[in-house]
N, C-alpha and C. Protein backbone atom coordinates (compact mmCIF):
# COMPACT_ATOMS: atom_id res chain seq x y z
N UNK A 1 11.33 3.61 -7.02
CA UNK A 1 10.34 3.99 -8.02
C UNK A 1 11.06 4.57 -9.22
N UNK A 2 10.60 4.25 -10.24
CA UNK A 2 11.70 4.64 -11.63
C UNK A 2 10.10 4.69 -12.68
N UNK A 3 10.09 6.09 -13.02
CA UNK A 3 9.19 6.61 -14.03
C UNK A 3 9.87 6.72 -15.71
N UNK A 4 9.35 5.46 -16.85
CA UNK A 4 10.61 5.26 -17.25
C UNK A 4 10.26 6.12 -18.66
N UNK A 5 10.60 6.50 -19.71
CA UNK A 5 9.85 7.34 -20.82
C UNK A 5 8.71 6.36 -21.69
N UNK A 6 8.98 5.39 -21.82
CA UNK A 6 8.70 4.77 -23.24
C UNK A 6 8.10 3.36 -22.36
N UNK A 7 7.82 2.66 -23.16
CA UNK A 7 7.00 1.05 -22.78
C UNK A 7 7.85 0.08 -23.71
N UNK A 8 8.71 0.35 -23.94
CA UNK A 8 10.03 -0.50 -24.66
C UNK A 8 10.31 -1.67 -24.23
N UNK A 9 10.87 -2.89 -24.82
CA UNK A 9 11.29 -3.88 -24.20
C UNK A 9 12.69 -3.50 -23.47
N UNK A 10 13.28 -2.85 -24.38
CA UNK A 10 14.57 -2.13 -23.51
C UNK A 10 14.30 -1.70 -22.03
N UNK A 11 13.28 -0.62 -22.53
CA UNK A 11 12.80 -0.11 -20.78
C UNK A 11 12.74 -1.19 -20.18
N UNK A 12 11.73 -1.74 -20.00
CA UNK A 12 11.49 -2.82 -19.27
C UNK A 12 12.38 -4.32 -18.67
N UNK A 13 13.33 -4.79 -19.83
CA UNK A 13 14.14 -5.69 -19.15
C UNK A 13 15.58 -4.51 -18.59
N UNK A 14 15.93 -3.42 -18.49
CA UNK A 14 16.55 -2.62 -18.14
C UNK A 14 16.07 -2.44 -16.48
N UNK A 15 14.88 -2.43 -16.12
CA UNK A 15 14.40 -2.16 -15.05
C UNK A 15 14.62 -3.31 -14.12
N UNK A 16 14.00 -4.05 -15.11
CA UNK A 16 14.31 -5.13 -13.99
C UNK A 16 15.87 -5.67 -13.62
N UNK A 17 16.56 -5.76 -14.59
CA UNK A 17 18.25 -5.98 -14.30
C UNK A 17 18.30 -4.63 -13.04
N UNK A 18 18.04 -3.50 -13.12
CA UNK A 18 17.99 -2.71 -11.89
C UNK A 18 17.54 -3.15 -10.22
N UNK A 19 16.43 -3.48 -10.62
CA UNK A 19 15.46 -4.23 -9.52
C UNK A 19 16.30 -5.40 -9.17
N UNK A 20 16.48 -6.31 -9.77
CA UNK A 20 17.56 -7.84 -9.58
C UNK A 20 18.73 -7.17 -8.77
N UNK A 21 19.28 -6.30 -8.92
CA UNK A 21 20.40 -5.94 -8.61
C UNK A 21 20.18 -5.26 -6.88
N UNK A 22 18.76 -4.26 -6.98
CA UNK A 22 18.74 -3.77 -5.99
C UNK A 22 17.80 -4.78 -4.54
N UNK A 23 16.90 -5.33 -5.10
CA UNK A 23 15.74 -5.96 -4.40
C UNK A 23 16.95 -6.91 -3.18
N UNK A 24 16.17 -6.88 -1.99
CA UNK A 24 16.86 -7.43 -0.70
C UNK A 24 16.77 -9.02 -1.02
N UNK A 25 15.87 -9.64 -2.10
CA UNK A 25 15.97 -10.84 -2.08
C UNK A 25 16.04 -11.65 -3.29
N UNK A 26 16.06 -12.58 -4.06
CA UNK A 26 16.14 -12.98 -4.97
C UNK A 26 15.24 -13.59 -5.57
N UNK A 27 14.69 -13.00 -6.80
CA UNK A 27 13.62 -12.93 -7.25
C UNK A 27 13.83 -14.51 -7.97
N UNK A 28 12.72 -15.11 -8.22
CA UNK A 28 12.52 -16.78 -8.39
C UNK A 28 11.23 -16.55 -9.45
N UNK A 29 10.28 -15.76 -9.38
CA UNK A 29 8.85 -15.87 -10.50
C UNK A 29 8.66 -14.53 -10.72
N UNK A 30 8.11 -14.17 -11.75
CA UNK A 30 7.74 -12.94 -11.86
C UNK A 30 6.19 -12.92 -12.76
N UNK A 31 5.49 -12.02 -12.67
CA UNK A 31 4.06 -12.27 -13.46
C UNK A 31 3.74 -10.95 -14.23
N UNK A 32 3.76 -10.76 -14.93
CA UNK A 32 3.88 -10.11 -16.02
C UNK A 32 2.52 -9.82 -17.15
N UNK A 33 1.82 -8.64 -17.12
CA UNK A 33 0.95 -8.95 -18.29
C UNK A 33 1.64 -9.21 -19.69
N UNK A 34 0.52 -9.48 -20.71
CA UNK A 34 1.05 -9.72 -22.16
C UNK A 34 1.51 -8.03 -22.93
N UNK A 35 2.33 -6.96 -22.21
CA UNK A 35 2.31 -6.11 -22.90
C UNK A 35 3.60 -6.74 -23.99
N UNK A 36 3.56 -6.00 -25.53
CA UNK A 36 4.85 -6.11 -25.96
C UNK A 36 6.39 -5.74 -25.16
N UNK A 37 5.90 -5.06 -24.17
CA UNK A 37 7.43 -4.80 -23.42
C UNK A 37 7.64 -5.81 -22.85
N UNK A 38 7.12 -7.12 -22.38
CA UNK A 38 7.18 -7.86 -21.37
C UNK A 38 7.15 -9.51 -22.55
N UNK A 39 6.73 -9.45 -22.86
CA UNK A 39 6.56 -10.44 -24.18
C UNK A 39 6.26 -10.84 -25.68
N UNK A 40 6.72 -11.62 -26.64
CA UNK A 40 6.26 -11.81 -27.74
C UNK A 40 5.31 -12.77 -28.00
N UNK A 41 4.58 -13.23 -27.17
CA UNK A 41 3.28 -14.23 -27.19
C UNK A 41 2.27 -13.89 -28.17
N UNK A 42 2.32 -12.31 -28.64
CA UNK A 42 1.14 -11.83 -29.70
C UNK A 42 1.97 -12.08 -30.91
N UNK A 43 1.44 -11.70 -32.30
CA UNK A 43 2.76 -11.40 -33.19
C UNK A 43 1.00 -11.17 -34.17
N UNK A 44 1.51 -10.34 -35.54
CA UNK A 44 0.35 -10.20 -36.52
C UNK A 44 -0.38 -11.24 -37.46
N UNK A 45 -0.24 -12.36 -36.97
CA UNK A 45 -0.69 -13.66 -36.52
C UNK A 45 -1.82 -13.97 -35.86
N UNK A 46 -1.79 -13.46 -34.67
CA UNK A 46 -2.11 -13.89 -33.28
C UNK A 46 -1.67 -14.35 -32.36
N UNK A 47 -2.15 -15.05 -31.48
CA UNK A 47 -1.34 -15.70 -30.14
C UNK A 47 -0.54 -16.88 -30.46
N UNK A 48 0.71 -16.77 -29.83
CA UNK A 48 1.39 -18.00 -29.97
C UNK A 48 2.50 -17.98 -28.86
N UNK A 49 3.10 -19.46 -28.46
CA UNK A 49 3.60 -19.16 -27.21
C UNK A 49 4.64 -18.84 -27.62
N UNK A 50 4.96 -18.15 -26.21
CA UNK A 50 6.14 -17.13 -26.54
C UNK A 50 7.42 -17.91 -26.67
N UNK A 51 8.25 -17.10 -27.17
CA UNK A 51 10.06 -17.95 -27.97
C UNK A 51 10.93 -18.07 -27.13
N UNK A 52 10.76 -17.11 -26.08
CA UNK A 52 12.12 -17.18 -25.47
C UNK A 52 13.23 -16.37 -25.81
N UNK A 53 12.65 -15.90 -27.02
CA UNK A 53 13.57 -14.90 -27.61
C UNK A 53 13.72 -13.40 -27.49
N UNK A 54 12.99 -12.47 -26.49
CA UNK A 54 11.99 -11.43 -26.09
C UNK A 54 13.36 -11.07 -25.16
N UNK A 55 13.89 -9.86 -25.36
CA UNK A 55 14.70 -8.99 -24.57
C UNK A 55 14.56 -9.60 -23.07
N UNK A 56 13.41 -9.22 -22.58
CA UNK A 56 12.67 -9.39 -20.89
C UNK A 56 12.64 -10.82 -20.69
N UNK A 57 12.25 -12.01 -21.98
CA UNK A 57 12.64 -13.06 -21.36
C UNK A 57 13.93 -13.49 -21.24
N UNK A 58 14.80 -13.07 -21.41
CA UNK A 58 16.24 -13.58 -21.64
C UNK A 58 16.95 -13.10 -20.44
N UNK A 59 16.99 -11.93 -19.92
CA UNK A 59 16.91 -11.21 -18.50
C UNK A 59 16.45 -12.55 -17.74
N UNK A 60 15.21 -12.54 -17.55
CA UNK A 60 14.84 -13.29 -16.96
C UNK A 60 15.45 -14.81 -16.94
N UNK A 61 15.41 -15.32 -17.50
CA UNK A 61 16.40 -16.93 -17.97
C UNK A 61 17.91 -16.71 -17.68
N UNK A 62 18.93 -15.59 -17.46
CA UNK A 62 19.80 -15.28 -17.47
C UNK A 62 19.81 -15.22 -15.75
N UNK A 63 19.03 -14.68 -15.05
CA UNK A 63 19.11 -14.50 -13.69
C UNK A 63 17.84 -16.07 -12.90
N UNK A 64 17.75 -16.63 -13.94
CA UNK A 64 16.89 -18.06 -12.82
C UNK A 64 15.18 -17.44 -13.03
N UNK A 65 14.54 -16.58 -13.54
CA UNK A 65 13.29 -16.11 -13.04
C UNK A 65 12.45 -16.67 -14.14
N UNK A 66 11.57 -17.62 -13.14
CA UNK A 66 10.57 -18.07 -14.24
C UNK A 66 9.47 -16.71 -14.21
N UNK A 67 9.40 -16.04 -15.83
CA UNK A 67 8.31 -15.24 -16.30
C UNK A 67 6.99 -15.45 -16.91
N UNK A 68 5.77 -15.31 -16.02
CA UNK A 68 4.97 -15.99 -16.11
C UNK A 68 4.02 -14.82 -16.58
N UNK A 69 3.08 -14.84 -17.19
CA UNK A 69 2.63 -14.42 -18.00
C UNK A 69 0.51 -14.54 -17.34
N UNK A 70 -0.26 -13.61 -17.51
CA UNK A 70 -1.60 -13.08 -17.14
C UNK A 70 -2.20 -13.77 -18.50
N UNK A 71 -3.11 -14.07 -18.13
CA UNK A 71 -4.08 -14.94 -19.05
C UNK A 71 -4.73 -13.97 -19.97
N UNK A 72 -4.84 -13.61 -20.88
CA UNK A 72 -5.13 -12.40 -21.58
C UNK A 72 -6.56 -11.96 -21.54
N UNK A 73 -6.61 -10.58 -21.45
CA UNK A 73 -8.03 -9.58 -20.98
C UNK A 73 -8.51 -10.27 -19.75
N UNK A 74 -7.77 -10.84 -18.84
CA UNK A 74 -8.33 -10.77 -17.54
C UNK A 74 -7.58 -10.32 -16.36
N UNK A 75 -7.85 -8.66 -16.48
CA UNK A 75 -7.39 -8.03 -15.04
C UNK A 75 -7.00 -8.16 -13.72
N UNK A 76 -8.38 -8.88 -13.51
CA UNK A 76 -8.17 -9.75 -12.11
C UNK A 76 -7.05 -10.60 -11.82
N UNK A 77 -6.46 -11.30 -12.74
CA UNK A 77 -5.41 -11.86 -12.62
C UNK A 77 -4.46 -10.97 -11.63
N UNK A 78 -3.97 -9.93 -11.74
CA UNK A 78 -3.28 -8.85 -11.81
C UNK A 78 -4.40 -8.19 -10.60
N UNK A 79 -4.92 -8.48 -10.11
CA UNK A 79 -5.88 -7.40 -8.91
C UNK A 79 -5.04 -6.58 -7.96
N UNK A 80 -3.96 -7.20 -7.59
CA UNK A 80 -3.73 -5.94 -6.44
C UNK A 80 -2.70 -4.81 -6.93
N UNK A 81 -2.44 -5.65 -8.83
CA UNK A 81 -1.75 -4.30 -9.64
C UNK A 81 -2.29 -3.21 -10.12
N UNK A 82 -3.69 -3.99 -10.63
CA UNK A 82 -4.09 -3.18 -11.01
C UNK A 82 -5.45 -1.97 -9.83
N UNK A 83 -5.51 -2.28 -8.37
CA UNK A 83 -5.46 -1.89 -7.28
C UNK A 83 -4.98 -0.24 -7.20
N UNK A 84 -3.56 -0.95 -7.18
CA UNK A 84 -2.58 0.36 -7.42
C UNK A 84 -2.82 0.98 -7.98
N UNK A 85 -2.86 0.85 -9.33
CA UNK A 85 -2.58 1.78 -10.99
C UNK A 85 -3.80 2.62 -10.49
N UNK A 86 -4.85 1.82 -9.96
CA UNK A 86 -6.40 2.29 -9.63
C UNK A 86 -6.19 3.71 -9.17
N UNK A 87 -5.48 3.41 -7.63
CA UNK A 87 -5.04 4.60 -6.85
C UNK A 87 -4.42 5.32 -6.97
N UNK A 88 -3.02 5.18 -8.20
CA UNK A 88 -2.29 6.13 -8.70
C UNK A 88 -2.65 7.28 -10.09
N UNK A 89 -4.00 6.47 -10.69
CA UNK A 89 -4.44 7.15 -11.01
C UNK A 89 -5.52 8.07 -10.69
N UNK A 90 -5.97 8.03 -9.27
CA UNK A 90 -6.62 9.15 -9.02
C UNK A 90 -5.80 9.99 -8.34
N UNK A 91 -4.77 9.75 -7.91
CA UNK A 91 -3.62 10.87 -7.57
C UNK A 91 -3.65 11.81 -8.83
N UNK A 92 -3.21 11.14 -9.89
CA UNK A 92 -3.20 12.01 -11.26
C UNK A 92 -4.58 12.37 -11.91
N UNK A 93 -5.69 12.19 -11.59
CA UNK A 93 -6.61 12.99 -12.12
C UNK A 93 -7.08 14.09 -11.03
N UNK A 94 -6.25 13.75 -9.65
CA UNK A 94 -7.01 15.28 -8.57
C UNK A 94 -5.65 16.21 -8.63
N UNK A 95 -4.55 15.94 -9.19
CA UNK A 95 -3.28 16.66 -8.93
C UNK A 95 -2.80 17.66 -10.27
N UNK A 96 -2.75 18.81 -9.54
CA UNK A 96 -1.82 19.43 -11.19
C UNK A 96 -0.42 19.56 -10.85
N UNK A 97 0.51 19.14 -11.86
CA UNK A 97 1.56 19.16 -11.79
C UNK A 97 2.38 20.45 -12.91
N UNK A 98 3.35 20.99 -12.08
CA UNK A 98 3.86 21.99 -12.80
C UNK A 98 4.96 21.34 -13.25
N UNK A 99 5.29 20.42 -13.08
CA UNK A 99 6.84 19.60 -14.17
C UNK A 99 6.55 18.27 -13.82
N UNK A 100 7.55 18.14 -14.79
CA UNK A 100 7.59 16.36 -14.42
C UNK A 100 7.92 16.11 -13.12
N UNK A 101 9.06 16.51 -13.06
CA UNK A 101 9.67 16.58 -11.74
C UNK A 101 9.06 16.71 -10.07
N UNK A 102 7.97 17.71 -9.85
CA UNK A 102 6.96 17.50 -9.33
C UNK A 102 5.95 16.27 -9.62
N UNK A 103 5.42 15.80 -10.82
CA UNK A 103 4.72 14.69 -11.12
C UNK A 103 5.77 13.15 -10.27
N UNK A 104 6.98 13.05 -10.84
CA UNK A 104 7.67 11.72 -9.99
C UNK A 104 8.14 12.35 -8.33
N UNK A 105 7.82 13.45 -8.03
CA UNK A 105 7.70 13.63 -6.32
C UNK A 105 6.92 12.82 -6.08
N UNK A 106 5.42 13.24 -6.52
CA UNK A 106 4.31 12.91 -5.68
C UNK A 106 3.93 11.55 -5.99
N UNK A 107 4.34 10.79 -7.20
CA UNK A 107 4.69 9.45 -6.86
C UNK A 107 4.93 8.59 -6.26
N UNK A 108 6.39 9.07 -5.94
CA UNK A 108 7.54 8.64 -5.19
C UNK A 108 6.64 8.53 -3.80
N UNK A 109 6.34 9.85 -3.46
CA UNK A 109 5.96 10.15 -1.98
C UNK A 109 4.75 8.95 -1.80
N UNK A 110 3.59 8.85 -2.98
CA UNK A 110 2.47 8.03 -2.84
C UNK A 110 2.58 6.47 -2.50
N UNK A 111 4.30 5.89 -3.23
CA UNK A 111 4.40 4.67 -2.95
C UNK A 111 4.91 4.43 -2.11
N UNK A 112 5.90 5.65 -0.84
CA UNK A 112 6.60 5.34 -0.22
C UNK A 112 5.30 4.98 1.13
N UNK A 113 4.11 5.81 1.20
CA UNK A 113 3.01 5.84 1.98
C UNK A 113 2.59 4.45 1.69
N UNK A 114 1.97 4.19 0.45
CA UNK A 114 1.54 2.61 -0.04
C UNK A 114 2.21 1.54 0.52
N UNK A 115 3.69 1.77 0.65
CA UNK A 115 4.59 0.85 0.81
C UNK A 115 4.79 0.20 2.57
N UNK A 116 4.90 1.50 2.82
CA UNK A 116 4.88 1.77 4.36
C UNK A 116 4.00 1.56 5.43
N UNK A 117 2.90 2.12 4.88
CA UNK A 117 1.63 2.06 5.34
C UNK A 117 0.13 1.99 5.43
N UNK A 118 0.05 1.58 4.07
CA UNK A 118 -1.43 1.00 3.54
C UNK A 118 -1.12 -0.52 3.95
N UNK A 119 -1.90 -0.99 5.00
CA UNK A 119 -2.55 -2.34 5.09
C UNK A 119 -3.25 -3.09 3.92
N UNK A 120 -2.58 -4.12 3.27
CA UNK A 120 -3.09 -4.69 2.34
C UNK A 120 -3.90 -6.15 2.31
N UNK A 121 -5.20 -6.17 2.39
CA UNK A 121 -6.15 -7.05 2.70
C UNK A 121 -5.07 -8.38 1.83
N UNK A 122 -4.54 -8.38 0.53
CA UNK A 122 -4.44 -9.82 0.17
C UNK A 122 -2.83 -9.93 1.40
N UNK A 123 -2.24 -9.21 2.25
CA UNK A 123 -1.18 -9.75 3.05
C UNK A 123 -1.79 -9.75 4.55
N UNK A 124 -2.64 -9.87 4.51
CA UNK A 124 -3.17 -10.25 5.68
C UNK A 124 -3.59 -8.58 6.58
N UNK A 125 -3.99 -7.65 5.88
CA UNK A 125 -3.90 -6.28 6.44
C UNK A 125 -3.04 -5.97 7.01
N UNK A 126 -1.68 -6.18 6.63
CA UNK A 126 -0.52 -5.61 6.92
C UNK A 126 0.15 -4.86 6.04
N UNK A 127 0.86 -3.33 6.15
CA UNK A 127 1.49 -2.93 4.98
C UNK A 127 2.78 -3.60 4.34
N UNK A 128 3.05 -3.40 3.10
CA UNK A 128 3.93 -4.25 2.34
C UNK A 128 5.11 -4.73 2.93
N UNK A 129 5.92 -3.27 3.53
CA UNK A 129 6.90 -3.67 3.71
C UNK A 129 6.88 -4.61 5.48
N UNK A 130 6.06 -4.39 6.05
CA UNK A 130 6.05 -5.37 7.10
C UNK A 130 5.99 -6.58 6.88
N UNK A 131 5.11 -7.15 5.34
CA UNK A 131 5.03 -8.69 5.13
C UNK A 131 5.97 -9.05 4.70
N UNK A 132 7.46 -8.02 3.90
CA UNK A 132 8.46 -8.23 3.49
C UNK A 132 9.37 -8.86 4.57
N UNK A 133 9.44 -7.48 5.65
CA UNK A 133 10.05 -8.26 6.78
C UNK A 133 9.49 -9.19 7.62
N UNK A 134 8.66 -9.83 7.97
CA UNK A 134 8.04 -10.86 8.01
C UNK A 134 8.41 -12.10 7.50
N UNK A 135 8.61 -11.67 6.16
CA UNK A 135 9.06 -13.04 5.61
C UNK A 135 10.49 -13.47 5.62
N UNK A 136 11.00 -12.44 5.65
CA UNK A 136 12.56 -12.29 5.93
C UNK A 136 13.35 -12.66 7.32
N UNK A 137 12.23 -13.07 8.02
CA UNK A 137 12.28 -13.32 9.58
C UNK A 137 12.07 -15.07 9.68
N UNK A 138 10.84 -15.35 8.48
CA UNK A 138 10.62 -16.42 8.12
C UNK A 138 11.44 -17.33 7.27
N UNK A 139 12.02 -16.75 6.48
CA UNK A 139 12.58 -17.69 5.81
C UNK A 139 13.85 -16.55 5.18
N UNK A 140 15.24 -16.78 5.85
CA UNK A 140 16.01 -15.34 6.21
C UNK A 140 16.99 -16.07 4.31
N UNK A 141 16.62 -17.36 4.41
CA UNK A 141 17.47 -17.91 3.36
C UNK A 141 17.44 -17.02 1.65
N UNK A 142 16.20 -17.19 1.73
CA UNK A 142 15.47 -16.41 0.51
C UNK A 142 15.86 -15.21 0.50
N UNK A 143 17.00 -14.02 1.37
CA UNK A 143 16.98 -12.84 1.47
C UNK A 143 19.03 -13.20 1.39
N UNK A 144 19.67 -11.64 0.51
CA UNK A 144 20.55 -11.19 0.57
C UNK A 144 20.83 -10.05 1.02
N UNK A 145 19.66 -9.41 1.80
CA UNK A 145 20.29 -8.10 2.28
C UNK A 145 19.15 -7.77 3.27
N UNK A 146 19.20 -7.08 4.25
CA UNK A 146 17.95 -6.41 5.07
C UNK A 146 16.83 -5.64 4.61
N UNK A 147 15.74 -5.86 4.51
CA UNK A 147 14.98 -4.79 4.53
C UNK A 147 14.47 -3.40 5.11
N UNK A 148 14.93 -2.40 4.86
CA UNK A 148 14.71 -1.52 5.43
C UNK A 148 13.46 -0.16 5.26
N UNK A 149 13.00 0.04 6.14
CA UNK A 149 12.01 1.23 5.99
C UNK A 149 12.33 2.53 5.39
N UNK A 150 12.87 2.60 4.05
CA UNK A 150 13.10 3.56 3.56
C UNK A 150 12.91 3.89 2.08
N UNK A 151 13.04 5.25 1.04
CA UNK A 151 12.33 5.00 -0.02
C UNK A 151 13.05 4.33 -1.27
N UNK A 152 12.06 4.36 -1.90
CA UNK A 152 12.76 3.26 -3.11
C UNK A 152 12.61 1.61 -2.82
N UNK A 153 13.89 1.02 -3.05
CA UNK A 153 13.97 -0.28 -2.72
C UNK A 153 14.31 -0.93 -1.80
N UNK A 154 14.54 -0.26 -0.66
CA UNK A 154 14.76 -0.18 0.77
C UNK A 154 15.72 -0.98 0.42
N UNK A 155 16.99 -0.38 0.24
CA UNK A 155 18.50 -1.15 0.22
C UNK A 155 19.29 -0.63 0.69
């Protein structure tokens, strides 16, 4: 879990070169809303397809990951993200936090629970990281490293 300052394209293709690096398997698609951190598909214009030229897409094209992109103003696309955000934000409207530092605890702690052990109806009511290993059992090719029950990126 990485709480990052800003909504930057920097931030963002920074994270993921992190994630690429750490994740047990090798990422192949990624889905992405239309924020400016994630793409240039908007411009003061309007919509147009994106260049290829976008910090985050180049990351992406550089490591094989086709970046695929949410159909714009429709959430649902995005349902079991925005799921989350759902639940993480009522953590933060019942919680007071005396630092930041306390604020990315109880994060941390919320996704390691999410991760671990919330059964998730779209994986078949199993928690995440069981469908991870699951699949890793299934198809061991797709994986460079073990998955493990622990926090962060289980590496």
């Amino acid at each position: 879990v990485e709480i990052l300052d800003d909504k930057s394209a920097a931030s963002a293709s920074g994270f993921l070169e992190r994630l690429i690096a750490k994740a047990p398997f090798t990422l192949t698609k990624i889905l992405t809303d239309n924020g400016k951190e994630f793409t240039d598909r908007f411009c003061a214009t309007g919509e147009r397809s994106p260049t290829g030229q976008h910090r985050f897409d180049q990351v992406c094209a550089q490591h094989f990951i086709a970046h695929r992109l949410t159909k714009p103003r429709t959430p649902q696309t995005n349902g079991m993200v925005e799921r989350f955000n759902g639940r993480i934000a009522e953590v933060l409207a019942t919680t007071r936090f005396d630092s930041s530092q306390s604020l990315e605890q109880t994060i941390t702690r919320y996704v390691q629970v999410y991760n671990q052990h919330i059964p998730q109806k779209a994986l078949g009511h199993i928690a995440p990281i069981q469908a991870l290993k699951d699949w890793a059992e299934k198809r061991p090719e797709l994986f460079k490293k073990r998955a493990y029950n622990l926090r962060g990126l289980n590496t």
